[in-house]
Protein backbone atom coordinates (compact mmCIF):
# COMPACT_ATOMS: atom_id res chain seq x y z
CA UNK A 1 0.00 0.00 0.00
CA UNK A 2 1.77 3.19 -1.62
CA UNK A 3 1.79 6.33 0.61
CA UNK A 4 -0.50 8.91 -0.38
CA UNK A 5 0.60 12.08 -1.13
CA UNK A 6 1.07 14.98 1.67
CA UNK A 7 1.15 18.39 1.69
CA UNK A 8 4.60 20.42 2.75
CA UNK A 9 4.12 22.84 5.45
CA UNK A 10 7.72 23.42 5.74
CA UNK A 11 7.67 26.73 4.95
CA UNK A 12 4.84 27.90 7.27
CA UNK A 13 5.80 30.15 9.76
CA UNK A 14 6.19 29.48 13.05
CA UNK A 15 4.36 31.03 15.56
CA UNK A 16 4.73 32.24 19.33
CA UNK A 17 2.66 31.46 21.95
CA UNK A 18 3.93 33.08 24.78
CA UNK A 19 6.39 32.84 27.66
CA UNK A 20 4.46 29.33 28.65
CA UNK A 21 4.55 27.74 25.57
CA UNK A 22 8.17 26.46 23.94
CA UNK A 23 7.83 25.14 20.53
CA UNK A 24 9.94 21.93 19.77
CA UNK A 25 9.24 21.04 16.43
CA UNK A 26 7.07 21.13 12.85
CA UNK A 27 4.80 18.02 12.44
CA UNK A 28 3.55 18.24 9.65
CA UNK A 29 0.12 19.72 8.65
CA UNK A 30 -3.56 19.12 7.73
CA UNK A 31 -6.15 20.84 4.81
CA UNK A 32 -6.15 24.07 6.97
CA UNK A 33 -2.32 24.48 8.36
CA UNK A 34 0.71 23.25 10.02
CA UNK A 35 0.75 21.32 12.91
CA UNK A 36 3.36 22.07 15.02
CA UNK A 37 4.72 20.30 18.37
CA UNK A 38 5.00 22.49 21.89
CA UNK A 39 5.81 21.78 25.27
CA UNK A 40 3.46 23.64 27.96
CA UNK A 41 5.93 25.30 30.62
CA UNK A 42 4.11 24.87 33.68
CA UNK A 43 3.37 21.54 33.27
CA UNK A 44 5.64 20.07 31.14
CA UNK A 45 3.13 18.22 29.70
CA UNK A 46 3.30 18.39 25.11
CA UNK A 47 0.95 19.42 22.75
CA UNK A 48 -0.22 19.14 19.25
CA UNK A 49 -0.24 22.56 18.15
CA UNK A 50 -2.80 23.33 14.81
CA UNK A 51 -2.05 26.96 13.03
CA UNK A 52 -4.94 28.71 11.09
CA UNK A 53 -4.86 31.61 9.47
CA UNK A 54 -7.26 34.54 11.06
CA UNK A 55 -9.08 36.85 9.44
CA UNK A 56 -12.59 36.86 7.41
CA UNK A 57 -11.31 34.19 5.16
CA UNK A 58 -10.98 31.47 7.72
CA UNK A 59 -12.63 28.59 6.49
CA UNK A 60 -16.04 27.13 8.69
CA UNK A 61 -14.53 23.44 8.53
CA UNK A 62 -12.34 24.92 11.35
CA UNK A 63 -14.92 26.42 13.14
CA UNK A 64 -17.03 23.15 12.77
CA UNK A 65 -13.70 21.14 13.54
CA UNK A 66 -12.96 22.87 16.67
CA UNK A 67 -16.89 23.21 17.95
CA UNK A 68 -17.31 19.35 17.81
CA UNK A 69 -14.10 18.53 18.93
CA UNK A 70 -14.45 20.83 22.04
CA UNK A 71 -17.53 18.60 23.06
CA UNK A 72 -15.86 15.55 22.83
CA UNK A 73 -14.26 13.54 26.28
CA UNK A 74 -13.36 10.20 25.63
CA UNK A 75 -9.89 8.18 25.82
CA UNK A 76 -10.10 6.79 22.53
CA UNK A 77 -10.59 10.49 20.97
CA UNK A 78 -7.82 12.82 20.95
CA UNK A 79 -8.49 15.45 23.57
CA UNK A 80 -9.11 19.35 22.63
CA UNK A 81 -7.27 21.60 25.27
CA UNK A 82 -8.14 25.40 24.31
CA UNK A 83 -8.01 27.71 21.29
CA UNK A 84 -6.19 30.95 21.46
CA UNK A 85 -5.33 33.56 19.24
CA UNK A 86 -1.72 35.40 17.89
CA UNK A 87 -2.01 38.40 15.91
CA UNK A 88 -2.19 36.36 12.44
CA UNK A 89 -3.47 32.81 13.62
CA UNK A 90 -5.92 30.47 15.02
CA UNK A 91 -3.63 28.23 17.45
CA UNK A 92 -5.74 24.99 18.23
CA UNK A 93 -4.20 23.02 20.88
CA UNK A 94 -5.00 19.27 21.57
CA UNK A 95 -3.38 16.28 23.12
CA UNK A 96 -0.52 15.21 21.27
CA UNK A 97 -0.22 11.38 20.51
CA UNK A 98 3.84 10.38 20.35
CA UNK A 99 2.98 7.36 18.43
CA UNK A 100 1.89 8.26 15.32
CA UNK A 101 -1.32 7.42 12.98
CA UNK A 102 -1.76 4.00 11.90
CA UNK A 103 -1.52 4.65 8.06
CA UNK A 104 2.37 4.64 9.27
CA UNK A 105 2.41 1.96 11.61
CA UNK A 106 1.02 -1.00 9.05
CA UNK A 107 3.55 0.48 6.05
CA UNK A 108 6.19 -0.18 8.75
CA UNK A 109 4.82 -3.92 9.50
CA UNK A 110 6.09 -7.07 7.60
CA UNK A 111 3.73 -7.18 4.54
CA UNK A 112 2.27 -3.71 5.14
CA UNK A 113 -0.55 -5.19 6.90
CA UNK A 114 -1.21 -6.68 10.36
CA UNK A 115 -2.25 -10.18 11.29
CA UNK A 116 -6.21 -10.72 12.41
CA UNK A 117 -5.35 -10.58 16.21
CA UNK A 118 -3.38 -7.17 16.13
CA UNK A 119 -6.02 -5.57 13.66
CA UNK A 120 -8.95 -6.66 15.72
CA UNK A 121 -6.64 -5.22 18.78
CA UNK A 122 -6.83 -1.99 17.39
CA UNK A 123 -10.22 -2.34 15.45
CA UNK A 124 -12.24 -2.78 18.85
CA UNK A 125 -10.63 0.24 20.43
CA UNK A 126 -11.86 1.85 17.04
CA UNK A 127 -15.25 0.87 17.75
CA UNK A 128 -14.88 2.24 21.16
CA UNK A 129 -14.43 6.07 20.50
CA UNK A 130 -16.54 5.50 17.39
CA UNK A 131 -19.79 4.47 19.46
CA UNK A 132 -19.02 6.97 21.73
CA UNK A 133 -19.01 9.52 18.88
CA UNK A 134 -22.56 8.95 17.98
CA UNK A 135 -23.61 8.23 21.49
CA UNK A 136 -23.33 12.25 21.78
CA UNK A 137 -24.39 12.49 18.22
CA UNK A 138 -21.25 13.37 16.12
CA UNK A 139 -20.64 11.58 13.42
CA UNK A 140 -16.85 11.86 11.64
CA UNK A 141 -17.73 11.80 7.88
CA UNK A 142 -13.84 11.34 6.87
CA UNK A 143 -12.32 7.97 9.03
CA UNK A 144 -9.27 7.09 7.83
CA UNK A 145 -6.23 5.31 8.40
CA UNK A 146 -4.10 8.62 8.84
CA UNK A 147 -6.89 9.89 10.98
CA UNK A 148 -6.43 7.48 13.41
CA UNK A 149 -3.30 7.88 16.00
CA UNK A 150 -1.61 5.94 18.28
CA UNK A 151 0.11 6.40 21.86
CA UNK A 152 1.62 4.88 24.76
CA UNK A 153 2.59 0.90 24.78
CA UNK A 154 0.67 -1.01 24.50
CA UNK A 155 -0.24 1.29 22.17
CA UNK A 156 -4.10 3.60 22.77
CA UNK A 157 -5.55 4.17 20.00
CA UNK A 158 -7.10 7.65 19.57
CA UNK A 159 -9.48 9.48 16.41
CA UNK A 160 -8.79 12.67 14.93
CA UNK A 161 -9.83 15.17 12.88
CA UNK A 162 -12.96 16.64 12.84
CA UNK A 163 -13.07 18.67 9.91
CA UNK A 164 -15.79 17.06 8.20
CA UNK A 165 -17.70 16.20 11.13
CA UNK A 166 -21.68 16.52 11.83
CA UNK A 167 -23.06 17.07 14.84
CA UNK A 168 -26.92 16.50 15.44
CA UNK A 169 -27.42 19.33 18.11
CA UNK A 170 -26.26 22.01 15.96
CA UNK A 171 -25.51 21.14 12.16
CA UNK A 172 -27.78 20.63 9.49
CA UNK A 173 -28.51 17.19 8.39
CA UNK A 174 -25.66 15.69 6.30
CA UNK A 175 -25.53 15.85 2.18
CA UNK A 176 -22.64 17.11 1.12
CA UNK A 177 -19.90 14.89 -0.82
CA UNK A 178 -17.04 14.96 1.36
CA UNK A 179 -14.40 12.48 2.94
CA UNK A 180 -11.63 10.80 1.16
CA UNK A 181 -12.56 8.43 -1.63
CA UNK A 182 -10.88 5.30 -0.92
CA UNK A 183 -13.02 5.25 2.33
CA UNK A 184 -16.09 6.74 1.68
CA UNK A 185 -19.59 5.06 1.32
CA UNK A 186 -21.06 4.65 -2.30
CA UNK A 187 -24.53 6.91 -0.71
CA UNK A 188 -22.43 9.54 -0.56
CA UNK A 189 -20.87 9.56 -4.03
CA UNK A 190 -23.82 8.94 -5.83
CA UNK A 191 -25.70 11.13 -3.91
CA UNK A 192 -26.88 13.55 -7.29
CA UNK A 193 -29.45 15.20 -5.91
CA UNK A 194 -27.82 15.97 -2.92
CA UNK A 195 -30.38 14.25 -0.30
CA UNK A 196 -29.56 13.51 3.04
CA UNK A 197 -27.68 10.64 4.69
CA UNK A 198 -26.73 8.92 7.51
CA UNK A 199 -23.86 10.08 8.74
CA UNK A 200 -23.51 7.35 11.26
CA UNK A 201 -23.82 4.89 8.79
CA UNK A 202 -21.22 6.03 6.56
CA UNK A 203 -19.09 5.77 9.38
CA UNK A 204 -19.95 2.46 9.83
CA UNK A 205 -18.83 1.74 6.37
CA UNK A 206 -15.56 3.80 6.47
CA UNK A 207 -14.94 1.62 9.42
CA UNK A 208 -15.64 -1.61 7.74
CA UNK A 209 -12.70 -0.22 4.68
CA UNK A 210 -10.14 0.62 7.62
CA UNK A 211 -10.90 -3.09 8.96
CA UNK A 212 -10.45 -4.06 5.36
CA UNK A 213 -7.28 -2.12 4.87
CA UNK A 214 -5.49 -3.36 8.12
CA UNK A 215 -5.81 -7.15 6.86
CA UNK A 216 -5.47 -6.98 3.41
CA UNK A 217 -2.93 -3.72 3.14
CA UNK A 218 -5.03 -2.13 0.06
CA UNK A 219 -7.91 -0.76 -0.69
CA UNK A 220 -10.84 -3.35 -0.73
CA UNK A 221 -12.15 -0.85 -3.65
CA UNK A 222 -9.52 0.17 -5.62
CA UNK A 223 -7.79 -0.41 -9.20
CA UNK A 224 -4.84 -3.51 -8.61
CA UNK A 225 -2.53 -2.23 -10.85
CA UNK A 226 -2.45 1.78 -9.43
CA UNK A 227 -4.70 1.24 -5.94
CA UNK A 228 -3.60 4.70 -4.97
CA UNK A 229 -5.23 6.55 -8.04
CA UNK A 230 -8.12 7.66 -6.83
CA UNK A 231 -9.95 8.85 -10.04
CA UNK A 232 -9.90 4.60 -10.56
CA UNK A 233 -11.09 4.07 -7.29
CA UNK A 234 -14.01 6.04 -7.61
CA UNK A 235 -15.23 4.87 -10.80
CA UNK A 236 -14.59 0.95 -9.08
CA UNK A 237 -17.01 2.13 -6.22
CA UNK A 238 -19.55 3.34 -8.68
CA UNK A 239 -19.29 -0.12 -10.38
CA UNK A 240 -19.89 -1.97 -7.35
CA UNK A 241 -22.98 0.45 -6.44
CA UNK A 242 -24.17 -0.75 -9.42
CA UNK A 243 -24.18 -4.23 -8.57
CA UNK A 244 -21.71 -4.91 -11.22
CA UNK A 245 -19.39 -6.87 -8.85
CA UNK A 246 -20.07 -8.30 -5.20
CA UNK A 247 -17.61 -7.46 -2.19
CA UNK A 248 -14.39 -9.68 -1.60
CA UNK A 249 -13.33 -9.68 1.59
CA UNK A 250 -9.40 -11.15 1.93
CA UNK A 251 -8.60 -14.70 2.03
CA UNK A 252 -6.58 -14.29 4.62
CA UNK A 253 -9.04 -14.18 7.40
CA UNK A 254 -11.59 -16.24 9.55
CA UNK A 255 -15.12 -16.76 8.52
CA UNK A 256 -16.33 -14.51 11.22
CA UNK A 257 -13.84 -11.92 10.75
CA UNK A 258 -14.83 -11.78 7.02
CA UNK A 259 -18.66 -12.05 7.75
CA UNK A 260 -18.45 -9.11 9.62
CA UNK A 261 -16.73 -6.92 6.79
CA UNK A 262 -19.64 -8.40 4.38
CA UNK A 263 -21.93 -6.96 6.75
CA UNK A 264 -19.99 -3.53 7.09
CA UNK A 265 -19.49 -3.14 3.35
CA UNK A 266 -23.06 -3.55 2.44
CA UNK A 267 -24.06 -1.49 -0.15
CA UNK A 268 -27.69 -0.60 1.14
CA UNK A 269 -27.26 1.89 4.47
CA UNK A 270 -30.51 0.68 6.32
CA UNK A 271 -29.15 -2.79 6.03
CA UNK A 272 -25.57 -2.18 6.95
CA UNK A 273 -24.54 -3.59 10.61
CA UNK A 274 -24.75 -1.29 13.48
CA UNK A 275 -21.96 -0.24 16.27
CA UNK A 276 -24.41 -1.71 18.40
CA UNK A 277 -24.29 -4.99 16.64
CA UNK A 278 -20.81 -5.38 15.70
CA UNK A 279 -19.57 -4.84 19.69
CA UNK A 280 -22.53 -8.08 20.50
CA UNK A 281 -20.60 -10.19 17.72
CA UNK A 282 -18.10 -13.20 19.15
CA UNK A 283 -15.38 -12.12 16.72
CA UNK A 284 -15.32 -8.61 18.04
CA UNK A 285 -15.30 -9.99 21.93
CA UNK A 286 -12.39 -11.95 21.74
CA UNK A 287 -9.02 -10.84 23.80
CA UNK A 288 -11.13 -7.89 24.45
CA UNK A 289 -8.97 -4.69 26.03
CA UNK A 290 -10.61 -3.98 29.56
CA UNK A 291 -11.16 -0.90 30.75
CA UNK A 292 -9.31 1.48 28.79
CA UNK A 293 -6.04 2.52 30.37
CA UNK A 294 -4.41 5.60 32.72
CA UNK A 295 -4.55 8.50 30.47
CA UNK A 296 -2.53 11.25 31.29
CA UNK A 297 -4.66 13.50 28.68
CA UNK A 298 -7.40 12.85 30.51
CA UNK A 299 -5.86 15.29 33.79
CA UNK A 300 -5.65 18.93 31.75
CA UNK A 301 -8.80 20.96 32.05
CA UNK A 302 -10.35 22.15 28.90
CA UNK A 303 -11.26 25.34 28.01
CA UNK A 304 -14.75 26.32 28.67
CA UNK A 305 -17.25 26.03 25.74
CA UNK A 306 -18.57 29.66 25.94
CA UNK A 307 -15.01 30.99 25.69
CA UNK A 308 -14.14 29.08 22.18
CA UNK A 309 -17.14 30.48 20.79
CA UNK A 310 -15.65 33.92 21.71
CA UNK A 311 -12.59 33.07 20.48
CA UNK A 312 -13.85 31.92 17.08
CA UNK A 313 -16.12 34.84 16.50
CA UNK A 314 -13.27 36.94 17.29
CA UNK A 315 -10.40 35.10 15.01
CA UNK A 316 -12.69 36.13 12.10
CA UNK A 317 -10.81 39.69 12.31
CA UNK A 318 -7.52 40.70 12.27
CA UNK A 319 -6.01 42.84 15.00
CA UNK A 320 -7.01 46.48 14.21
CA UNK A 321 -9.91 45.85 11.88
CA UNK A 322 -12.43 49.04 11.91
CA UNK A 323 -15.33 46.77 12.27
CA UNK A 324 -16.11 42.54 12.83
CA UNK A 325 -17.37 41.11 9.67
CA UNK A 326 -20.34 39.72 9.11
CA UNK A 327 -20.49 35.85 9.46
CA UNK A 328 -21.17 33.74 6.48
CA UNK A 329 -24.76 32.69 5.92
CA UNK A 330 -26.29 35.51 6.92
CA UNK A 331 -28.63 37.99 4.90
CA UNK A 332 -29.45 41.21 5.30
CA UNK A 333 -32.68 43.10 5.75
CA UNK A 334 -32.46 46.60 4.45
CA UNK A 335 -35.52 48.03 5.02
CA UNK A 336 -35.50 46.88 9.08
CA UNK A 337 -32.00 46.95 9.66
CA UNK A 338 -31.89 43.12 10.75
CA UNK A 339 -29.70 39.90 10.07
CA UNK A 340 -31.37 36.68 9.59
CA UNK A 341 -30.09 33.47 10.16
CA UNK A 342 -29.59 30.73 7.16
CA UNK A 343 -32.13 28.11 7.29
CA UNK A 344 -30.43 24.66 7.81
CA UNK A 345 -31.63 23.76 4.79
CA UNK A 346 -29.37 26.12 2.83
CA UNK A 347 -26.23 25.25 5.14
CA UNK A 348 -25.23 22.72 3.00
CA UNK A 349 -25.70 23.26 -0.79
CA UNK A 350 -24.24 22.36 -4.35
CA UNK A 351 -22.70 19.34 -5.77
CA UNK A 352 -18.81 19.48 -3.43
CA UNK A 353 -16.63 17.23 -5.47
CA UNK A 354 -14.84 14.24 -3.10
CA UNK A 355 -11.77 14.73 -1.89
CA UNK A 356 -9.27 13.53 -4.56
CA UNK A 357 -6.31 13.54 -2.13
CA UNK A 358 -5.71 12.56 1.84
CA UNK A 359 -5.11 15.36 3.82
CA UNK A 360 -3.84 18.16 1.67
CA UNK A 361 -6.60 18.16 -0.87
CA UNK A 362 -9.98 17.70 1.32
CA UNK A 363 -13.12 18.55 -0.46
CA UNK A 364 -14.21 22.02 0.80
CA UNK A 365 -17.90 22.58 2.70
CA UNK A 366 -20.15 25.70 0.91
CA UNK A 367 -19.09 28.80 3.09
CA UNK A 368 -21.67 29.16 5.89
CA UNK A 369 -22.08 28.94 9.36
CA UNK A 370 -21.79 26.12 11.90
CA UNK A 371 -24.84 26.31 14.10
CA UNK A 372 -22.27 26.77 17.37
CA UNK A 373 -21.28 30.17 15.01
CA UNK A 374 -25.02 30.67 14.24
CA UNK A 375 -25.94 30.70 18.29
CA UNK A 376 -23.38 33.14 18.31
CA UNK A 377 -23.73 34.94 16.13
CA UNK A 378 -27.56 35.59 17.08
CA UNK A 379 -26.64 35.61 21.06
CA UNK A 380 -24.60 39.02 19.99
CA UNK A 381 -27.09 40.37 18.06
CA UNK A 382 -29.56 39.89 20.90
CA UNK A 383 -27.69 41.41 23.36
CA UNK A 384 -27.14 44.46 20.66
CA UNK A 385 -30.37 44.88 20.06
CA UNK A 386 -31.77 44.89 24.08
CA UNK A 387 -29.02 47.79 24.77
CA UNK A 388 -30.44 49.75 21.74
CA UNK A 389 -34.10 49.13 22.31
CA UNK A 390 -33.20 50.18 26.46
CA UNK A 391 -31.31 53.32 25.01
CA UNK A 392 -34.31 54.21 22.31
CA UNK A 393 -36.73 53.17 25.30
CA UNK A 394 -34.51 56.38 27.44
CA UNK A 395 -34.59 58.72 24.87
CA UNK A 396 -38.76 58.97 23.79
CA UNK A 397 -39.10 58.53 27.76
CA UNK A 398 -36.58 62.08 28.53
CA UNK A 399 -38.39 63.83 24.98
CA UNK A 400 -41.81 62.70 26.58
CA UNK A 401 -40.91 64.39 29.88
CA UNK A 402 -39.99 67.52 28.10
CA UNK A 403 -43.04 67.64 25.77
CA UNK A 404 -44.88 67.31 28.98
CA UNK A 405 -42.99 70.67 30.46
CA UNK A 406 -43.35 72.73 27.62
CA UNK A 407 -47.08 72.02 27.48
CA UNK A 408 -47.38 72.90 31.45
CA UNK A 409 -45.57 75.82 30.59
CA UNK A 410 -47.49 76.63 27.78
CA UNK A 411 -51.06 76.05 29.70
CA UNK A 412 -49.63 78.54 32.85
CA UNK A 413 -48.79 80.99 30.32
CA UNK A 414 -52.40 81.01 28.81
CA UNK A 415 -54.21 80.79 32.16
CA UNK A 416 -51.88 84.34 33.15
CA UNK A 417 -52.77 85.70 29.41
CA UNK A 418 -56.44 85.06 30.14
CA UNK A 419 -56.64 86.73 34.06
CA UNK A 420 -54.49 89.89 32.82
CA UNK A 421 -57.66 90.22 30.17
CA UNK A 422 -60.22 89.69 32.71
CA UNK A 423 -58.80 91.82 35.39
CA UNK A 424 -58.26 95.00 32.68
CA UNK A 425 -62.02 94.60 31.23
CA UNK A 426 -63.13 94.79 34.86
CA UNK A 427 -60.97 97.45 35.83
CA UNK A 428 -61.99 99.38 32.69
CA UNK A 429 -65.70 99.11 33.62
CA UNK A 430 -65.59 100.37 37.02
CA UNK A 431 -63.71 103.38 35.50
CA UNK A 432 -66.92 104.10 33.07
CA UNK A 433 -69.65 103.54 35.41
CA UNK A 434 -67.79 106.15 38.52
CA UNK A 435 -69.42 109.33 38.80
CA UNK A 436 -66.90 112.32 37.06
CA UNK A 437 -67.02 114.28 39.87
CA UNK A 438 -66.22 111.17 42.23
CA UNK A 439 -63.61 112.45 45.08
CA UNK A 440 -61.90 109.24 44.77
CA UNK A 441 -60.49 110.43 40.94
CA UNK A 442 -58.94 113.21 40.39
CA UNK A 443 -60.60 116.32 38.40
CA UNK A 444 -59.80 116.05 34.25
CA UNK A 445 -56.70 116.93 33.50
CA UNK A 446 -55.54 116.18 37.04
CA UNK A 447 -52.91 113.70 37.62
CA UNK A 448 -53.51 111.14 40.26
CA UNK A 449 -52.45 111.05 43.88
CA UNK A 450 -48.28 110.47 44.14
CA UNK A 451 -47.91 106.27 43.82
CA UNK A 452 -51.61 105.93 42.07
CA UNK A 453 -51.58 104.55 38.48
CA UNK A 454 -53.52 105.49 35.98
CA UNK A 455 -56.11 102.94 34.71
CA UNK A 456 -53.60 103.08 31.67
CA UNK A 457 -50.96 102.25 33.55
CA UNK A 458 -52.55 99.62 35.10
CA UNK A 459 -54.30 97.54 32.24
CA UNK A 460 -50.42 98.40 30.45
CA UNK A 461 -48.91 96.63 33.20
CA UNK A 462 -51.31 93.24 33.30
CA UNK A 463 -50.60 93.03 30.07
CA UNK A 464 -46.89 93.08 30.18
CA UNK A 465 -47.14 90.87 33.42
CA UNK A 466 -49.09 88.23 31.41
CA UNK A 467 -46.69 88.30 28.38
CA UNK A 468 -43.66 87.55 31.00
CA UNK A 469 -44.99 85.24 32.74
């Protein structure tokens, strides 16, 4: 079995973490960016370091990759740790497995492939993180040989790589064409009109092809002459989804052991064996591993759920932006000023080609939102929009309070207006109807006793006393 073809990350950059974190050496790297190796200071303890570029063009498979591997807690899963940020990258920071993945450790064996009792060794601790997987409803979507590590001796066997994975509490239902296409189920390929899956049940049949792959060291679908060209190994899948050919499982393995890869491969999902059902078979209990081992992974603390979400939503900007940018999947509603939400229906979209190559050359997921982004996304605009609506609510209730004053003010003012009138048209009367010759005027022509105004006077100064007031 021929090595496939990796990308070189060489040239990435390296990056720098802080005072705690010492960075010992370049990995390798994955569809999104180097994978570097550090040792964490204060406890000594070494870490798988992933590098993504930030910024608005940071892919969602990350997002979706780090979201369900940040819910995951199992031995036979490679543990997330935290997420934190540099001023150009996304630093994802997991457990780090010294052993290698297993795509390595069978080219290394006589043969390149493993005898029954070593593959079912590893296979059942397979099945282990796998059940747990869709026991909290994540299914992988891209199980491979390479994305499968090992560590300690006897060696633990841990998955990785969650790029492609689907999680039923917050993803849409699964319909896109992605995984890598010596492993992936015929539903998936031939899927034309892009209708949803099982996701669990591809899984199930990726499983049965690493089973496959262990015992036989090649691809159980796959051309003989160039089994690493994939464009062949497609169009061999397609054939057998056809019913042109039946499976073969190798010859080189018990009845049982080859019963249960007939049951695996099966071309129809519904009928395919479950987790459930392979763990009850007698092949699969045999020199079962106990309890699963010490972990020393299992001792760090991981970082708290809410916190990666802030993290991610802020690793869409760069340092210095002048304003966040909008997440992907979301329209806009001129007229009332809102962002909606995608539907889940339009999360996934579009006929995504397979991924022609491991690793370097994943198929790509349309460019929208994982629901953990979506949640959010929509938490923050919540929270935006009760601070607006409390500062609008502030402002009509301090322009109601001074509508109300000027209108007081406005009523007092009338009121004095209409009393000056009243008093003057009285005062003016009782100066018509008093005799000429009263003792209490003074003669025509007269002026009136010293500090005595005139009726004049009087009404003139009601008047200006009403205005002024």
């Amino acid at each position: 079995m021929a090595s496939p073809a990796r990308t070189n990350h060489k040239d990435d950059p390296f990056v720098d973490l802080g005072p705690e974190w010492a960075r010992i050496k370049r990995l390798g790297g994955g569809a999104h960016g180097s994978v570097d190796l550090f040792r964490h200071n204060p406890t000594m303890m070494q870490f798988a370091v992933k590098c993504v570029p930030r910024g608005s063009s940071m892919t969602n498979n990350v997002e979706r990759e780090v979201l369900n591997h940040a819910m995951l807690n199992h031995p036979k899963v490679v543990r997330f740790k935290e997420v934190m940020l540099t001023p150009t990258k996304l630093a994802v920071i997991s457990e780090f497995c010294a052993g290698g993945d297993v795509f390595n450790y069978v080219m290394k064996s006589a043969d390149r492939k493993l005898p029954e009792h070593i593959a079912r060794f590893f296979f059942q601790q397979f099945i282990e993180g796998l059940e747990y997987m869709h026991s909290v409803g994540v299914g992988h979507r891209d199980l491979k040989l390479e994305n499968i590590l090992l560590d300690g001796n006897p060696p633990r066997l841990k998955i990785c790589d969650f790029g492609y994975s689907k999680s039923s509490r917050w993803d849409s239902a699964a319909n896109s064409k992605v995984g890598t296409a010596a492993y992936v189920a015929p539903e998936v390929i031939i899927n034309a009109q892009n209708s949803n899956y099982d996701a669990m049940a591809v899984d199930v049949w990726s499983a049965g092809v690493v089973l496959h792959t262990l015992l036989a060291g090649i691809y159980p679908f796959c051309n003989y002459q160039h089994p690493n060209n994939e464009q062949l190994i497609m169009k061999v899948l397609v054939e057998f989804a056809r019913g042109h050919f039946p499976y073969i499982p190798p010859n080189n393995v018990s009845p049982d052991c080859s019963q249960l890869l007939q049951r695996m491969l099966t071309l129809e999902p519904s009928r395919r064996i479950t987790i459930a059902e392979i763990k009850a078979l007698p092949w699969f209990k045999q020199n079962q591993p106990g309890p699963s081992m010490p972990d020393p992974a299992q001792n760090f603390v991981q970082q708290d759920a809410a916190e990666v979400r802030r993290i991610l939503l802020e690793a869409r900007t760069m340092p210095g932006s002048p304003a966040q940018p909008k997440m992907p999947g979301y329209h806009h509603d001129g007229a009332a000023g809102v962002e909606h939400a995608p539907s889940f229906e339009s999360l996934e979209s579009g006929d995504m080609p397979i991924a022609m190559a491991r690793r370097a050359t994943a198929a790509v997921l349309p460019q929208h939102d994982p629901a953990g982004m979506v949640m959010m996304k929509q938490s923050a605009q919540v929270q935006q929009a009760q601070a607006q609506a409390q500062a609008q609510k502030a402002a009509l209730a301090a322009h109601a309070h001074a509508q109300a004053a000027q209108a007081q003010a406005a009523h007092a003012q009338q009121h004095q207006l209409a009393q000056a009138q009243a008093d003057a048209s009285q005062a003016a009367a009782a100066a018509a109807a008093a005799p000429a010759a009263s003792q209490s005027h003074p003669p025509q022509g007269q002026a009136p006793p010293p500090g005595q105004p005139t009726v004049e006077e009087a009404l003139r100064n009601l008047m200006m006393s009403a205005e002024t007031g």
